[in-house]
PDB file of N, CA and C in Angstrom:
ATOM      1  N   UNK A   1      -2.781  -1.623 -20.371  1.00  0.00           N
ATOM      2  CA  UNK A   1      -2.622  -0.842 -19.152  1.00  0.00           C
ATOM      3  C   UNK A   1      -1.211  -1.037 -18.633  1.00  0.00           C
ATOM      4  N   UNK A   2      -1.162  -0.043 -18.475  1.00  0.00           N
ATOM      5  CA  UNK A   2       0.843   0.025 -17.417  1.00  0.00           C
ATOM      6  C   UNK A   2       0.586   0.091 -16.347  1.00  0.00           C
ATOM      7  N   UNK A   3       1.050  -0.691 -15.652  1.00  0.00           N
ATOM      8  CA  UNK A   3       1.239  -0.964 -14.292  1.00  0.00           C
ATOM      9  C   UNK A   3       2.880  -0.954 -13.291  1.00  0.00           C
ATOM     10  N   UNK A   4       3.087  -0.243 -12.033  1.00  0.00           N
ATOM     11  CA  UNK A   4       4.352  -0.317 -11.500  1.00  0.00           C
ATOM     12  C   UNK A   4       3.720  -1.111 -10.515  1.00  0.00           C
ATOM     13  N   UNK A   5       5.129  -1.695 -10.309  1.00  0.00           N
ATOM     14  CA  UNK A   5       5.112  -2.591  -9.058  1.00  0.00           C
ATOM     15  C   UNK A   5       5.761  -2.247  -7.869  1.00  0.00           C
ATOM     16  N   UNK A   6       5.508  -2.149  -6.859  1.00  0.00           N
ATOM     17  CA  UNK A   6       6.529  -2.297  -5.647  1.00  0.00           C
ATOM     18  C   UNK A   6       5.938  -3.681  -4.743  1.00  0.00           C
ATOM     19  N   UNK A   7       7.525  -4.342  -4.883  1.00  0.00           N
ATOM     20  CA  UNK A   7       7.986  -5.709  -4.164  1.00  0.00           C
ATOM     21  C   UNK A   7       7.885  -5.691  -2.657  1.00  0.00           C
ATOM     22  N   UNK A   8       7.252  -6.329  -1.628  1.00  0.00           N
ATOM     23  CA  UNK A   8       8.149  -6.807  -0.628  1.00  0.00           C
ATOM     24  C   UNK A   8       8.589  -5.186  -0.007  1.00  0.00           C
ATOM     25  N   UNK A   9       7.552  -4.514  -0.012  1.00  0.00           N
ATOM     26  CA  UNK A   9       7.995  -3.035   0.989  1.00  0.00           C
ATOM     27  C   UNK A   9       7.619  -3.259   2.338  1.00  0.00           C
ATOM     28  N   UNK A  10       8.783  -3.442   3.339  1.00  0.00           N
ATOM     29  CA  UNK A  10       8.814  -3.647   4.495  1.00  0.00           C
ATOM     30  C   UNK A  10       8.448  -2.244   4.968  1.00  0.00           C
ATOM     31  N   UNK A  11       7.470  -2.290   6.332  1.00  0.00           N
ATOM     32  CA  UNK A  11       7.523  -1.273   7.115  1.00  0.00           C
ATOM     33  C   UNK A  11       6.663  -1.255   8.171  1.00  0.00           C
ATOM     34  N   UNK A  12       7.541  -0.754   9.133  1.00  0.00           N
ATOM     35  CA  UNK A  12       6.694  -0.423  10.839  1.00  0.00           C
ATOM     36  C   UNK A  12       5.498   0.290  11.113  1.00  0.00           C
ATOM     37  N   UNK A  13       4.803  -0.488  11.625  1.00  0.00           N
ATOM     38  CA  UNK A  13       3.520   0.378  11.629  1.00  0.00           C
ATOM     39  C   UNK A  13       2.786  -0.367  12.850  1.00  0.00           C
ATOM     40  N   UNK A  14       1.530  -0.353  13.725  1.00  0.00           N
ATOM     41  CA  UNK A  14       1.105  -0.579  14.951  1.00  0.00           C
ATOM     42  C   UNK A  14      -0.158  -1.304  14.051  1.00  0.00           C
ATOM     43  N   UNK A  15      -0.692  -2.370  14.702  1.00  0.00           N
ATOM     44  CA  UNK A  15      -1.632  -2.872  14.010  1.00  0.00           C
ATOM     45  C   UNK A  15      -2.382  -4.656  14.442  1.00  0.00           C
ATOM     46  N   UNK A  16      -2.759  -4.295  15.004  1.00  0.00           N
ATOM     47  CA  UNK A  16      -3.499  -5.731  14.920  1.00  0.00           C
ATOM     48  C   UNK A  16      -5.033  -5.185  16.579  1.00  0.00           C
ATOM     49  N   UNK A  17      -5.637  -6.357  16.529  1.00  0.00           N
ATOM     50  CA  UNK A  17      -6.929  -6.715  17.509  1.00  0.00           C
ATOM     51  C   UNK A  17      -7.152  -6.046  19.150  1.00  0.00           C
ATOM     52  N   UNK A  18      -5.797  -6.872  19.094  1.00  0.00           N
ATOM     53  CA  UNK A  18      -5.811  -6.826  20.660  1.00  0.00           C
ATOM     54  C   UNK A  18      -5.073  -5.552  21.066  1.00  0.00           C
ATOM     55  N   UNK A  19      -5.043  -4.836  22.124  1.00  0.00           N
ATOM     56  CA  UNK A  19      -4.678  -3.387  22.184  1.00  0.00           C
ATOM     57  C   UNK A  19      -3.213  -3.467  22.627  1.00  0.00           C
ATOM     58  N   UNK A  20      -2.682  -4.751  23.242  1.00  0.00           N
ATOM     59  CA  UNK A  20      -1.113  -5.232  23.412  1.00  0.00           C
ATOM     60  C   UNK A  20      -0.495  -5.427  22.325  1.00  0.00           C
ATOM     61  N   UNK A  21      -0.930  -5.675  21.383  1.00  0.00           N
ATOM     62  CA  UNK A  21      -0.638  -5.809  19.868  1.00  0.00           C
ATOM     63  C   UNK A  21       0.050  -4.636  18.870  1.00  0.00           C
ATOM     64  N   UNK A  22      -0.809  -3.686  19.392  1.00  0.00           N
ATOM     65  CA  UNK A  22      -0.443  -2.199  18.895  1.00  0.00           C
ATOM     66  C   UNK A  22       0.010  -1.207  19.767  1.00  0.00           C
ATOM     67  N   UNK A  23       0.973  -1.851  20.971  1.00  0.00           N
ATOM     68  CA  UNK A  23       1.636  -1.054  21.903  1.00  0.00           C
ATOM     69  C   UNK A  23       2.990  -1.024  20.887  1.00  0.00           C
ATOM     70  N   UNK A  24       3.353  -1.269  20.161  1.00  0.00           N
ATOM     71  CA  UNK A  24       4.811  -1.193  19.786  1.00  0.00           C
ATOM     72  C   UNK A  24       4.561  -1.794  18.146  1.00  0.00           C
ATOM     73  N   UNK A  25       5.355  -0.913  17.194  1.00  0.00           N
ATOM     74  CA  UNK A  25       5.069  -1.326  16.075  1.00  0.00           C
ATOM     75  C   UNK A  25       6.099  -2.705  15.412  1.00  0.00           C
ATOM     76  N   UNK A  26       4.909  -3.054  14.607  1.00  0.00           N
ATOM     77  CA  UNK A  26       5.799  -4.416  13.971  1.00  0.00           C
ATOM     78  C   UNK A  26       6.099  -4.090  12.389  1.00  0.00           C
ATOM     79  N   UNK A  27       6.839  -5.331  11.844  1.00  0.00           N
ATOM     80  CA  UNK A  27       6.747  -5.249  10.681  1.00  0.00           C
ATOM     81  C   UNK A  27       5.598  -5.666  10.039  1.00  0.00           C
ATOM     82  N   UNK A  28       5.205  -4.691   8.506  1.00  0.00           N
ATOM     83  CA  UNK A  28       4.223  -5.352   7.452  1.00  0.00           C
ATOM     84  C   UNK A  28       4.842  -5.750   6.443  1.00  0.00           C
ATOM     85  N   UNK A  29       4.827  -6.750   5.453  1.00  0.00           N
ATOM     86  CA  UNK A  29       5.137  -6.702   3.724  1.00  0.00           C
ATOM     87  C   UNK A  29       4.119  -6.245   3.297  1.00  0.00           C
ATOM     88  N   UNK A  30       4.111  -5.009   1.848  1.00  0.00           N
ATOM     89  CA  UNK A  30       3.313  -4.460   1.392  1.00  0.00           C
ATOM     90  C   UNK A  30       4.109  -5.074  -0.337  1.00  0.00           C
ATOM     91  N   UNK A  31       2.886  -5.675  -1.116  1.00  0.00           N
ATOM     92  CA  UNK A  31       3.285  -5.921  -2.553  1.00  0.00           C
ATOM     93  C   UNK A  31       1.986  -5.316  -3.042  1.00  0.00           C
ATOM     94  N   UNK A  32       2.354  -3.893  -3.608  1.00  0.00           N
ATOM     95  CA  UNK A  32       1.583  -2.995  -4.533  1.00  0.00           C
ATOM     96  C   UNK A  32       1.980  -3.050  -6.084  1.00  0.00           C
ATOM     97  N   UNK A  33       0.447  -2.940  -6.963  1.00  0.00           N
ATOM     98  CA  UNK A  33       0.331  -2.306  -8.222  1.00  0.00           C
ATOM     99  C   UNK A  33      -0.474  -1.446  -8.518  1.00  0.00           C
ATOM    100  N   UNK A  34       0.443  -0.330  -9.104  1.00  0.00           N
ATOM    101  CA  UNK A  34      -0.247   0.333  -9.368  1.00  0.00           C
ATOM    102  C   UNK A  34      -0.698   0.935 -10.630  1.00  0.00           C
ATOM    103  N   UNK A  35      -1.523   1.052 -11.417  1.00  0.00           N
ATOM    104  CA  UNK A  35      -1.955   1.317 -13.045  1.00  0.00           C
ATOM    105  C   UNK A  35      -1.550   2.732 -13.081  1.00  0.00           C
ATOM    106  N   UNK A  36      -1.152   3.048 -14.379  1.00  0.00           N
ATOM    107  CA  UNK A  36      -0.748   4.149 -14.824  1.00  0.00           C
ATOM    108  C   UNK A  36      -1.790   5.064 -15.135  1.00  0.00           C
ATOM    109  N   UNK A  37      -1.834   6.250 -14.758  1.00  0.00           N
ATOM    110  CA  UNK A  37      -2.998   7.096 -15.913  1.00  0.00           C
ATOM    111  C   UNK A  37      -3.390   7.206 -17.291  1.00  0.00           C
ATOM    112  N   UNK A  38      -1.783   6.952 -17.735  1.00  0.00           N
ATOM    113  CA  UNK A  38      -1.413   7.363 -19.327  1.00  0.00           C
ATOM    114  C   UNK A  38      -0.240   6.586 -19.712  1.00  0.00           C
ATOM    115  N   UNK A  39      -0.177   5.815 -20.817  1.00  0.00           N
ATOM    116  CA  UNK A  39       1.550   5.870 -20.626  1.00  0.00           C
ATOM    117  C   UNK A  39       2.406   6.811 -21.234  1.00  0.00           C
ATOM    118  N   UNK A  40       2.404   7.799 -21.107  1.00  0.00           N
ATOM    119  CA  UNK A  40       2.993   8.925 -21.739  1.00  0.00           C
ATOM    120  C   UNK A  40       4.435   9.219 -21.287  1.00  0.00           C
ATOM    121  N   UNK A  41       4.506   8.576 -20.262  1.00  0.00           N
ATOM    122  CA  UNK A  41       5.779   8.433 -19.710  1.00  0.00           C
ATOM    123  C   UNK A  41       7.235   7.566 -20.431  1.00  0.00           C
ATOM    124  N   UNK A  42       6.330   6.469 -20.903  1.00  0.00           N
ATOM    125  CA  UNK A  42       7.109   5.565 -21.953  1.00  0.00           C
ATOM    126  C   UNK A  42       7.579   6.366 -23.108  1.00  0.00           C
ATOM    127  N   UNK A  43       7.125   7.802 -23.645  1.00  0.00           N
ATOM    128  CA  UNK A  43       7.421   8.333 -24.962  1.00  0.00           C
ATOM    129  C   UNK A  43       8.572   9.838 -24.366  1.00  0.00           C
ATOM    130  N   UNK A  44       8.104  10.197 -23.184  1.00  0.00           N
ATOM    131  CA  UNK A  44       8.793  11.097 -22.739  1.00  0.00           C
ATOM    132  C   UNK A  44       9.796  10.617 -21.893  1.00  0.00           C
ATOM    133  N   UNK A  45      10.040   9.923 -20.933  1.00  0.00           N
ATOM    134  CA  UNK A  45      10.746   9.829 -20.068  1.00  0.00           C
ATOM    135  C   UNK A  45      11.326  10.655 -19.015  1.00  0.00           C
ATOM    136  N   UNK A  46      10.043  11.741 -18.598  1.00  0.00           N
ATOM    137  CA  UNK A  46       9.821  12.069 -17.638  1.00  0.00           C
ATOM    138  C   UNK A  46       9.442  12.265 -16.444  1.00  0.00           C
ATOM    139  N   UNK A  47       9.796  12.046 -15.049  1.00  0.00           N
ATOM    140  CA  UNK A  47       9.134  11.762 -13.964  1.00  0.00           C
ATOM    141  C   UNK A  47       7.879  12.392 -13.842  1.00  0.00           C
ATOM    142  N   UNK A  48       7.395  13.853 -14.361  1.00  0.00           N
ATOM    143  CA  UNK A  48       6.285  14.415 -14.248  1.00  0.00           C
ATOM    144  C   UNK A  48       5.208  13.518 -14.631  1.00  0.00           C
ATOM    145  N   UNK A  49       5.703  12.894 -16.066  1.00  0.00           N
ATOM    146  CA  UNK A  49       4.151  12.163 -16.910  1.00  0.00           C
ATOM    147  C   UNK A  49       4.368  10.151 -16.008  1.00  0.00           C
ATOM    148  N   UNK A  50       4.261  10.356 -14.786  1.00  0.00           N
ATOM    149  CA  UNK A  50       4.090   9.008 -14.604  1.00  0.00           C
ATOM    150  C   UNK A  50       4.033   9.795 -12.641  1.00  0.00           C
ATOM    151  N   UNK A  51       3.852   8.078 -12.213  1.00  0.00           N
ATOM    152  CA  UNK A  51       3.365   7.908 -10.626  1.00  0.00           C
ATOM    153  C   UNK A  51       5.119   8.092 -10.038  1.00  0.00           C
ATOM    154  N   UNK A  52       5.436   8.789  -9.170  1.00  0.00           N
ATOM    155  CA  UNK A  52       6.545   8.829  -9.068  1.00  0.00           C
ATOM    156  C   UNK A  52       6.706   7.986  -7.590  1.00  0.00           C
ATOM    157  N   UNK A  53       6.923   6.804  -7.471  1.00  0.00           N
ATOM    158  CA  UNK A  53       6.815   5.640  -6.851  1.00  0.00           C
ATOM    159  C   UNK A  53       7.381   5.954  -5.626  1.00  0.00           C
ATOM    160  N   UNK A  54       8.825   6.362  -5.644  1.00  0.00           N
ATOM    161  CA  UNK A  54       9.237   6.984  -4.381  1.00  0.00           C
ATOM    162  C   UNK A  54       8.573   7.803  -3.384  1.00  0.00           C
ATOM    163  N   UNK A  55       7.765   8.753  -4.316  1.00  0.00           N
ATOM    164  CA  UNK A  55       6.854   9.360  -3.476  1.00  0.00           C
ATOM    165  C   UNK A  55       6.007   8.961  -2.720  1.00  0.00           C
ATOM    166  N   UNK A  56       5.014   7.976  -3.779  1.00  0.00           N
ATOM    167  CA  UNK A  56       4.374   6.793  -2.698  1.00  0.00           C
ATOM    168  C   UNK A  56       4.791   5.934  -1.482  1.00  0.00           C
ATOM    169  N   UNK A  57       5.945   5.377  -1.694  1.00  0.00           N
ATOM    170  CA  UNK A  57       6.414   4.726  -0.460  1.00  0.00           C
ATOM    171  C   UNK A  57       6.331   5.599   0.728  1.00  0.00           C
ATOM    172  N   UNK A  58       7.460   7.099   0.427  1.00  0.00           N
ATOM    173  CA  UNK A  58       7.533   8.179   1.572  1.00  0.00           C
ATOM    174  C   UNK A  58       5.945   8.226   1.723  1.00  0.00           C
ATOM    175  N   UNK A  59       5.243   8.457   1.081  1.00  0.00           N
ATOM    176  CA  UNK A  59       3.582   9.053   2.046  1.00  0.00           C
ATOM    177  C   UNK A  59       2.784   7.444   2.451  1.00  0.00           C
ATOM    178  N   UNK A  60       3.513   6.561   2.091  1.00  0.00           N
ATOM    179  CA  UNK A  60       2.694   5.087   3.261  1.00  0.00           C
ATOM    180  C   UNK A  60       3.583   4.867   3.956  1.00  0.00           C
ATOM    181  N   UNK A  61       4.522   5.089   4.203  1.00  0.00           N
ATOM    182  CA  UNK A  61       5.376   5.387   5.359  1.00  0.00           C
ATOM    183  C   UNK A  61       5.182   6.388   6.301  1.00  0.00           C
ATOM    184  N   UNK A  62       4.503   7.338   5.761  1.00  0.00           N
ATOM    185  CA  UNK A  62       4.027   8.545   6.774  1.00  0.00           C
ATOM    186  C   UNK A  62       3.158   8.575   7.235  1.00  0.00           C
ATOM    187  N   UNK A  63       1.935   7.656   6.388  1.00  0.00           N
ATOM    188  CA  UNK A  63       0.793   7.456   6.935  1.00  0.00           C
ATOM    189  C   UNK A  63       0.693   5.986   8.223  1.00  0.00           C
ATOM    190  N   UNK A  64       1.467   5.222   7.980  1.00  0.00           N
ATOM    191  CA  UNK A  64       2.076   4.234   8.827  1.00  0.00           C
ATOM    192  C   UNK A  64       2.254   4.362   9.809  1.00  0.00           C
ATOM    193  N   UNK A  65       3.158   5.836   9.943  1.00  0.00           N
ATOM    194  CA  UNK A  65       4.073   6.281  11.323  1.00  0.00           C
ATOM    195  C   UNK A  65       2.820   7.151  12.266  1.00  0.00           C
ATOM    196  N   UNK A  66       1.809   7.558  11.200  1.00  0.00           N
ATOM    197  CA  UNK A  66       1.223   8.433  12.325  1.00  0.00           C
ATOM    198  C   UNK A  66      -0.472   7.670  12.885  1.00  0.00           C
ATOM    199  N   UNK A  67      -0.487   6.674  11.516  1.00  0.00           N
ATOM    200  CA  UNK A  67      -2.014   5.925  12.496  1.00  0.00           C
ATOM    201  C   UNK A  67      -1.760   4.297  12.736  1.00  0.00           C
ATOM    202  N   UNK A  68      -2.795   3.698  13.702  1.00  0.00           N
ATOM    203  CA  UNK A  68      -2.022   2.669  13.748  1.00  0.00           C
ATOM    204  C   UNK A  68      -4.012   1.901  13.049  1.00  0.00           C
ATOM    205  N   UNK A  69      -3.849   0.852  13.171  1.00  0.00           N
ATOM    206  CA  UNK A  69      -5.317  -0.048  12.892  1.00  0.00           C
ATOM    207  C   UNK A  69      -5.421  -1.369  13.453  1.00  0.00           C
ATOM    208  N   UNK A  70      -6.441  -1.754  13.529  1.00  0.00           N
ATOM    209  CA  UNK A  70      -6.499  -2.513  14.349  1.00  0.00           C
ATOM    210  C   UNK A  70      -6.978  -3.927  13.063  1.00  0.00           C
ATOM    211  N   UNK A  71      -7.428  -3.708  11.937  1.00  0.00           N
ATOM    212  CA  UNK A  71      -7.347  -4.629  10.530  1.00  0.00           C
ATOM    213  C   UNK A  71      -6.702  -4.736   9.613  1.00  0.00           C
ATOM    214  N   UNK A  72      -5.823  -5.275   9.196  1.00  0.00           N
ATOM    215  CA  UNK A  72      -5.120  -5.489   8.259  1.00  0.00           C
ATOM    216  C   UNK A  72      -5.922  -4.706   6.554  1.00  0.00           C
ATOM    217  N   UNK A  73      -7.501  -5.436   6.626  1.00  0.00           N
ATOM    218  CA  UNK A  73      -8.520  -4.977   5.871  1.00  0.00           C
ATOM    219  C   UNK A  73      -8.601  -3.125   5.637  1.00  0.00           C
ATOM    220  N   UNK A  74      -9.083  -2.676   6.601  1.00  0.00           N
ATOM    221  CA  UNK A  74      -8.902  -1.038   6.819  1.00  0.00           C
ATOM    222  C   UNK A  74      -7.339  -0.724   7.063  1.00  0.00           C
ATOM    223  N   UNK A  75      -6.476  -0.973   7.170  1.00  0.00           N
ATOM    224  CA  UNK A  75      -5.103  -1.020   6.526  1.00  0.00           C
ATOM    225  C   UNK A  75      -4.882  -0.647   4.988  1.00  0.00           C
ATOM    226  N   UNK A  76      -5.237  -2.065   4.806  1.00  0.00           N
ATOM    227  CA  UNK A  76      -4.975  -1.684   3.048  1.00  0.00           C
ATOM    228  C   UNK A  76      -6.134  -0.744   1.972  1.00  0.00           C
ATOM    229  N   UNK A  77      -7.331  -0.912   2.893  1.00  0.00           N
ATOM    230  CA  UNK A  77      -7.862   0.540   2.029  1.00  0.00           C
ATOM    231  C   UNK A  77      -8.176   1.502   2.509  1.00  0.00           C
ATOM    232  N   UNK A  78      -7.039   1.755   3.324  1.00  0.00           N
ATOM    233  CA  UNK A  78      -6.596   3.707   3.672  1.00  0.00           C
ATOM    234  C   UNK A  78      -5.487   3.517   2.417  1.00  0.00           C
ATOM    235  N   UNK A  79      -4.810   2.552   2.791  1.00  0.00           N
ATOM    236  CA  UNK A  79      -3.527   2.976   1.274  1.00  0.00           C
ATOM    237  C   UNK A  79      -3.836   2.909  -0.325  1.00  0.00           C
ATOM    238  N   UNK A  80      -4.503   1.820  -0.540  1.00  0.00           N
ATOM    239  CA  UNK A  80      -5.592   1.643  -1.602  1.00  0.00           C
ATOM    240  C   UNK A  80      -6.558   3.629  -1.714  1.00  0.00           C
ATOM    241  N   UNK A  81      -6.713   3.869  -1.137  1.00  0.00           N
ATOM    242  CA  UNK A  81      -7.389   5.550  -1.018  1.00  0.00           C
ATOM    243  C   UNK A  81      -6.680   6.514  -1.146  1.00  0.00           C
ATOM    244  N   UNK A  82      -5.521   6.483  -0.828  1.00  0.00           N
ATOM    245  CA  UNK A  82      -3.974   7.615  -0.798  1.00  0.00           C
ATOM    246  C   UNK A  82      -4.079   7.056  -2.090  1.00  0.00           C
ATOM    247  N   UNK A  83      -3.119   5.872  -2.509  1.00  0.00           N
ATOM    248  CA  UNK A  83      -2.846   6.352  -4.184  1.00  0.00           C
ATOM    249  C   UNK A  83      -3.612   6.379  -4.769  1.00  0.00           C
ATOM    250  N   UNK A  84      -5.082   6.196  -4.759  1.00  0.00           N
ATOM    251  CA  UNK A  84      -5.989   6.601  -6.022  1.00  0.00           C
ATOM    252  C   UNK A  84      -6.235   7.822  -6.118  1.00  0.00           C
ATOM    253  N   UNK A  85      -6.519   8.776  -4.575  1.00  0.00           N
ATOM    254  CA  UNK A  85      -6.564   9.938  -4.558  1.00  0.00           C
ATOM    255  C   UNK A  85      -5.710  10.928  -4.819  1.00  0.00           C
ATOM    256  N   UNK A  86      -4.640  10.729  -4.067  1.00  0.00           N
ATOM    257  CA  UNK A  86      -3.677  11.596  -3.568  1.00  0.00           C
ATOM    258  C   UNK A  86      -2.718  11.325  -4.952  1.00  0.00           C
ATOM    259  N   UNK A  87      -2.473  10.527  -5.574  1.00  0.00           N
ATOM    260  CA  UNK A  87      -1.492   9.959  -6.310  1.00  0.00           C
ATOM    261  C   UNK A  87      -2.222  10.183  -8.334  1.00  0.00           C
ATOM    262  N   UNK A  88      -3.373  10.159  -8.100  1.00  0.00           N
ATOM    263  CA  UNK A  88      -4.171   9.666  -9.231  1.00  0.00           C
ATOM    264  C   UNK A  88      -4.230   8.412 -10.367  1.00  0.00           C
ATOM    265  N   UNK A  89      -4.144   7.498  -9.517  1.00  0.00           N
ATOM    266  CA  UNK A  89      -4.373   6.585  -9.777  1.00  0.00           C
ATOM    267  C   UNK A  89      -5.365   5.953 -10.026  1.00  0.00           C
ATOM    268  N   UNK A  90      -5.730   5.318 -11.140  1.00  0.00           N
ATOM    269  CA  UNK A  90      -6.998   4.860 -12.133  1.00  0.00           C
ATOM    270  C   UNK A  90      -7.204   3.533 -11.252  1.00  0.00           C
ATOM    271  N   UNK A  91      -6.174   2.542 -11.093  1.00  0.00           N
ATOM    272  CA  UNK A  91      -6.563   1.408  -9.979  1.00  0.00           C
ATOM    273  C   UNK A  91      -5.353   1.047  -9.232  1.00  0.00           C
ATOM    274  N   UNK A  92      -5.291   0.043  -8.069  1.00  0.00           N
ATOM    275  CA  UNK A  92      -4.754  -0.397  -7.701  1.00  0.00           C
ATOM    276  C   UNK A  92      -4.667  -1.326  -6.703  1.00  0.00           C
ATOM    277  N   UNK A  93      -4.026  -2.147  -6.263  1.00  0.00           N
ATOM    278  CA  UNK A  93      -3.876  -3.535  -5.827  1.00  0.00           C
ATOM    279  C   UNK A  93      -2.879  -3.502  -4.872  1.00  0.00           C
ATOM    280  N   UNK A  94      -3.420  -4.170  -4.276  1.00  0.00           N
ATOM    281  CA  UNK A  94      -2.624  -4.245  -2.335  1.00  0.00           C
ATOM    282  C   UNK A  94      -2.491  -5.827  -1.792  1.00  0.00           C
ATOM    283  N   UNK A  95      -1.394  -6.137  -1.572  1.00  0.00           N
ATOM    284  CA  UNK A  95      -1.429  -6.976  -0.455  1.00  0.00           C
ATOM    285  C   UNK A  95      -0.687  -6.815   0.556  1.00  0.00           C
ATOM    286  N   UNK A  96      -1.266  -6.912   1.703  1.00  0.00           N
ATOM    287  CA  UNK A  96      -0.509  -6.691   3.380  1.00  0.00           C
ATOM    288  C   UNK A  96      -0.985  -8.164   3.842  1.00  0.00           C
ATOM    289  N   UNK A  97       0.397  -8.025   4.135  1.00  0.00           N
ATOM    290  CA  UNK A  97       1.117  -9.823   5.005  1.00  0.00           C
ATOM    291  C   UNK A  97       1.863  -9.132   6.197  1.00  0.00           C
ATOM    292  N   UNK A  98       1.024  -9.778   7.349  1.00  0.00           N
ATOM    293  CA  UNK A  98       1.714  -9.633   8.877  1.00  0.00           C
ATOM    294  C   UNK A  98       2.473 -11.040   8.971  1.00  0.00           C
ATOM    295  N   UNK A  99       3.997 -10.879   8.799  1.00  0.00           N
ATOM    296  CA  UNK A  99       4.404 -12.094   9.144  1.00  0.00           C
ATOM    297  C   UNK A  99       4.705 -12.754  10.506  1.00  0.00           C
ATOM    298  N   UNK A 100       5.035 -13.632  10.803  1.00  0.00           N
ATOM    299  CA  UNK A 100       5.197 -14.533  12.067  1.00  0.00           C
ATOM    300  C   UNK A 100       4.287 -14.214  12.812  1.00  0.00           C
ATOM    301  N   UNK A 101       2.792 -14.113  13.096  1.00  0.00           N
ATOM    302  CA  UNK A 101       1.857 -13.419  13.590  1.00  0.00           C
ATOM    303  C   UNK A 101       1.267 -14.879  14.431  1.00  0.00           C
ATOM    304  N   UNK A 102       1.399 -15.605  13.559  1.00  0.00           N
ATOM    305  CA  UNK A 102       0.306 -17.074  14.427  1.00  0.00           C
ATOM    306  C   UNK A 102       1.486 -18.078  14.583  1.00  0.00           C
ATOM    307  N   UNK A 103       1.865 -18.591  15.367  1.00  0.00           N
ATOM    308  CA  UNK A 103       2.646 -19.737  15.341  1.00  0.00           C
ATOM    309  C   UNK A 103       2.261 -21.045  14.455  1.00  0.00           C
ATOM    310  N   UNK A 104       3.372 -21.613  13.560  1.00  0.00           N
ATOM    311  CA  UNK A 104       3.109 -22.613  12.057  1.00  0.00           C
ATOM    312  C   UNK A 104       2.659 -21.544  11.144  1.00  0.00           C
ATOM    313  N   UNK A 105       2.558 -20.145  10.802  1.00  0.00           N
ATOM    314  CA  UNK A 105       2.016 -19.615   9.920  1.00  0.00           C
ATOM    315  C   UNK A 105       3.054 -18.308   9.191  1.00  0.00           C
ATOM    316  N   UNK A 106       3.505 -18.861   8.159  1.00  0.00           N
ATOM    317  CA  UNK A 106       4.505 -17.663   7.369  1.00  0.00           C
ATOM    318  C   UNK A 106       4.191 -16.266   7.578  1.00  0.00           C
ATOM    319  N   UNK A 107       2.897 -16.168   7.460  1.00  0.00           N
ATOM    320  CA  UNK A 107       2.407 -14.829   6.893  1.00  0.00           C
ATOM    321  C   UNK A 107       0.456 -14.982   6.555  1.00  0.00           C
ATOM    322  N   UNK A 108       0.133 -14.068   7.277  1.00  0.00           N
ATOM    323  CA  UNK A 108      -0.883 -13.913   7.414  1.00  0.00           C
ATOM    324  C   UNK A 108      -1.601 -12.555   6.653  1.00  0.00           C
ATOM    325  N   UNK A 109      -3.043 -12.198   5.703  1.00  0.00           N
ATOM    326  CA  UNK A 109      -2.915 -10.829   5.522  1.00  0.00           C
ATOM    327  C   UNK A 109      -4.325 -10.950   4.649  1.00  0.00           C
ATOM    328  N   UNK A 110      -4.209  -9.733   3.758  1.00  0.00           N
ATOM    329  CA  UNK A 110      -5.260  -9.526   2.672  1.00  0.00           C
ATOM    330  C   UNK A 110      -4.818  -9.378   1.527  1.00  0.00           C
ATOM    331  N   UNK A 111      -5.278  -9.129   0.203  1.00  0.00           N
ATOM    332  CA  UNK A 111      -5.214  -8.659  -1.039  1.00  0.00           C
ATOM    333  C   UNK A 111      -6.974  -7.847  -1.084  1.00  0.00           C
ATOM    334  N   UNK A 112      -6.430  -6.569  -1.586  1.00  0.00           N
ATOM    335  CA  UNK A 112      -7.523  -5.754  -2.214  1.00  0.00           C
ATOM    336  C   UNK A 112      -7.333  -5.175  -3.504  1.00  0.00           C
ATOM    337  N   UNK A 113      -8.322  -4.830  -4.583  1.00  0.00           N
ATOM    338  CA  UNK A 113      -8.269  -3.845  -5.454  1.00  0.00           C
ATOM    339  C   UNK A 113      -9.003  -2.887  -5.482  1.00  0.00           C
ATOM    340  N   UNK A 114      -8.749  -1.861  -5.820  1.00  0.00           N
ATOM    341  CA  UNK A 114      -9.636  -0.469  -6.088  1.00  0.00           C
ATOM    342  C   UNK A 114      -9.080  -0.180  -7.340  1.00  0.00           C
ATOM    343  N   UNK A 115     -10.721   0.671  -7.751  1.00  0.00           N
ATOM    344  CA  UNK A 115     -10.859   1.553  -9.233  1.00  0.00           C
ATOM    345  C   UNK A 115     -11.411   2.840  -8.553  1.00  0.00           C
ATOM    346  N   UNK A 116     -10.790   3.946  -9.286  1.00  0.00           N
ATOM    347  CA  UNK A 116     -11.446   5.068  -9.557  1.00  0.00           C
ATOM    348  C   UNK A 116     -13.034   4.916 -10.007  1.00  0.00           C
ATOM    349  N   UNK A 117     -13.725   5.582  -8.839  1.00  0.00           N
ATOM    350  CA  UNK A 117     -15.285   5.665  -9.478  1.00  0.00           C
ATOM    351  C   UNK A 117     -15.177   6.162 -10.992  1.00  0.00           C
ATOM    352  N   UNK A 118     -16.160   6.083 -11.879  1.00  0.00           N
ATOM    353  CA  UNK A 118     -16.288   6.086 -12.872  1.00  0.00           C
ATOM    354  C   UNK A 118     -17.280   7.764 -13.382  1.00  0.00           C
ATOM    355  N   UNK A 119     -17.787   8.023 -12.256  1.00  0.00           N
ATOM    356  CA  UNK A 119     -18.999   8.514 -12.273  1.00  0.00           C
ATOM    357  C   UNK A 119     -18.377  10.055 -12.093  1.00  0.00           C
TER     358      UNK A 119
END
């Protein structure tokens, strides 16, 4: 299976419990993988036959800017749902880290995976 990665994607978005929390957006780290459909891309070297990654960032950036959440959890699988859907993506893997969030604590967050139903 081929998999892309995106590192350490910083971005503003409104999000946490308490409703003072999500008056003003903070930063998230987002470290995504995502599985390929095909690797057909490796023989062609065309942007068409693969996930065109840029694109992804711009639409979780857009989706970022326009909802906010109040879980880190339902966070990462609205985005986990965009690229499987929207993107066609067979699986993929999320972690969201709210950093400096608790005092003594680097980074706080989840890891999820999703598969395409099968069915």
């Amino acid at each position: 299976m081929d998999t892309i990665f995106l590192s350490e994607v910083k971005v503003e978005t409104k999000l946490g419990v308490p409703d003072w929390e999500r008056l003003k957006p903070q930063t998230i780290i987002l470290d995504i993988e995502i599985a390929m459909p095909h690797s057909n891309s490796c023989q062609t070297d065309e942007i068409e036959d693969t996930i065109d990654y840029g694109a992804v960032v711009a639409r979780i950036r857009q989706t970022l800017a326009e909802r906010s959440f109040k879980l880190v959890e339902a966070l990462a699988e609205h985005l986990c749902q965009i690229i499987l859907n929207e993107f066609g993506a067979p699986w993929v893997k999320i972690k969201v880290a709210k950093p400096g969030i608790l005092p003594g604590l680097k980074a706080l967050g989840v890891v999820i995976e999703r598969a395409q139903d099968k069915a």
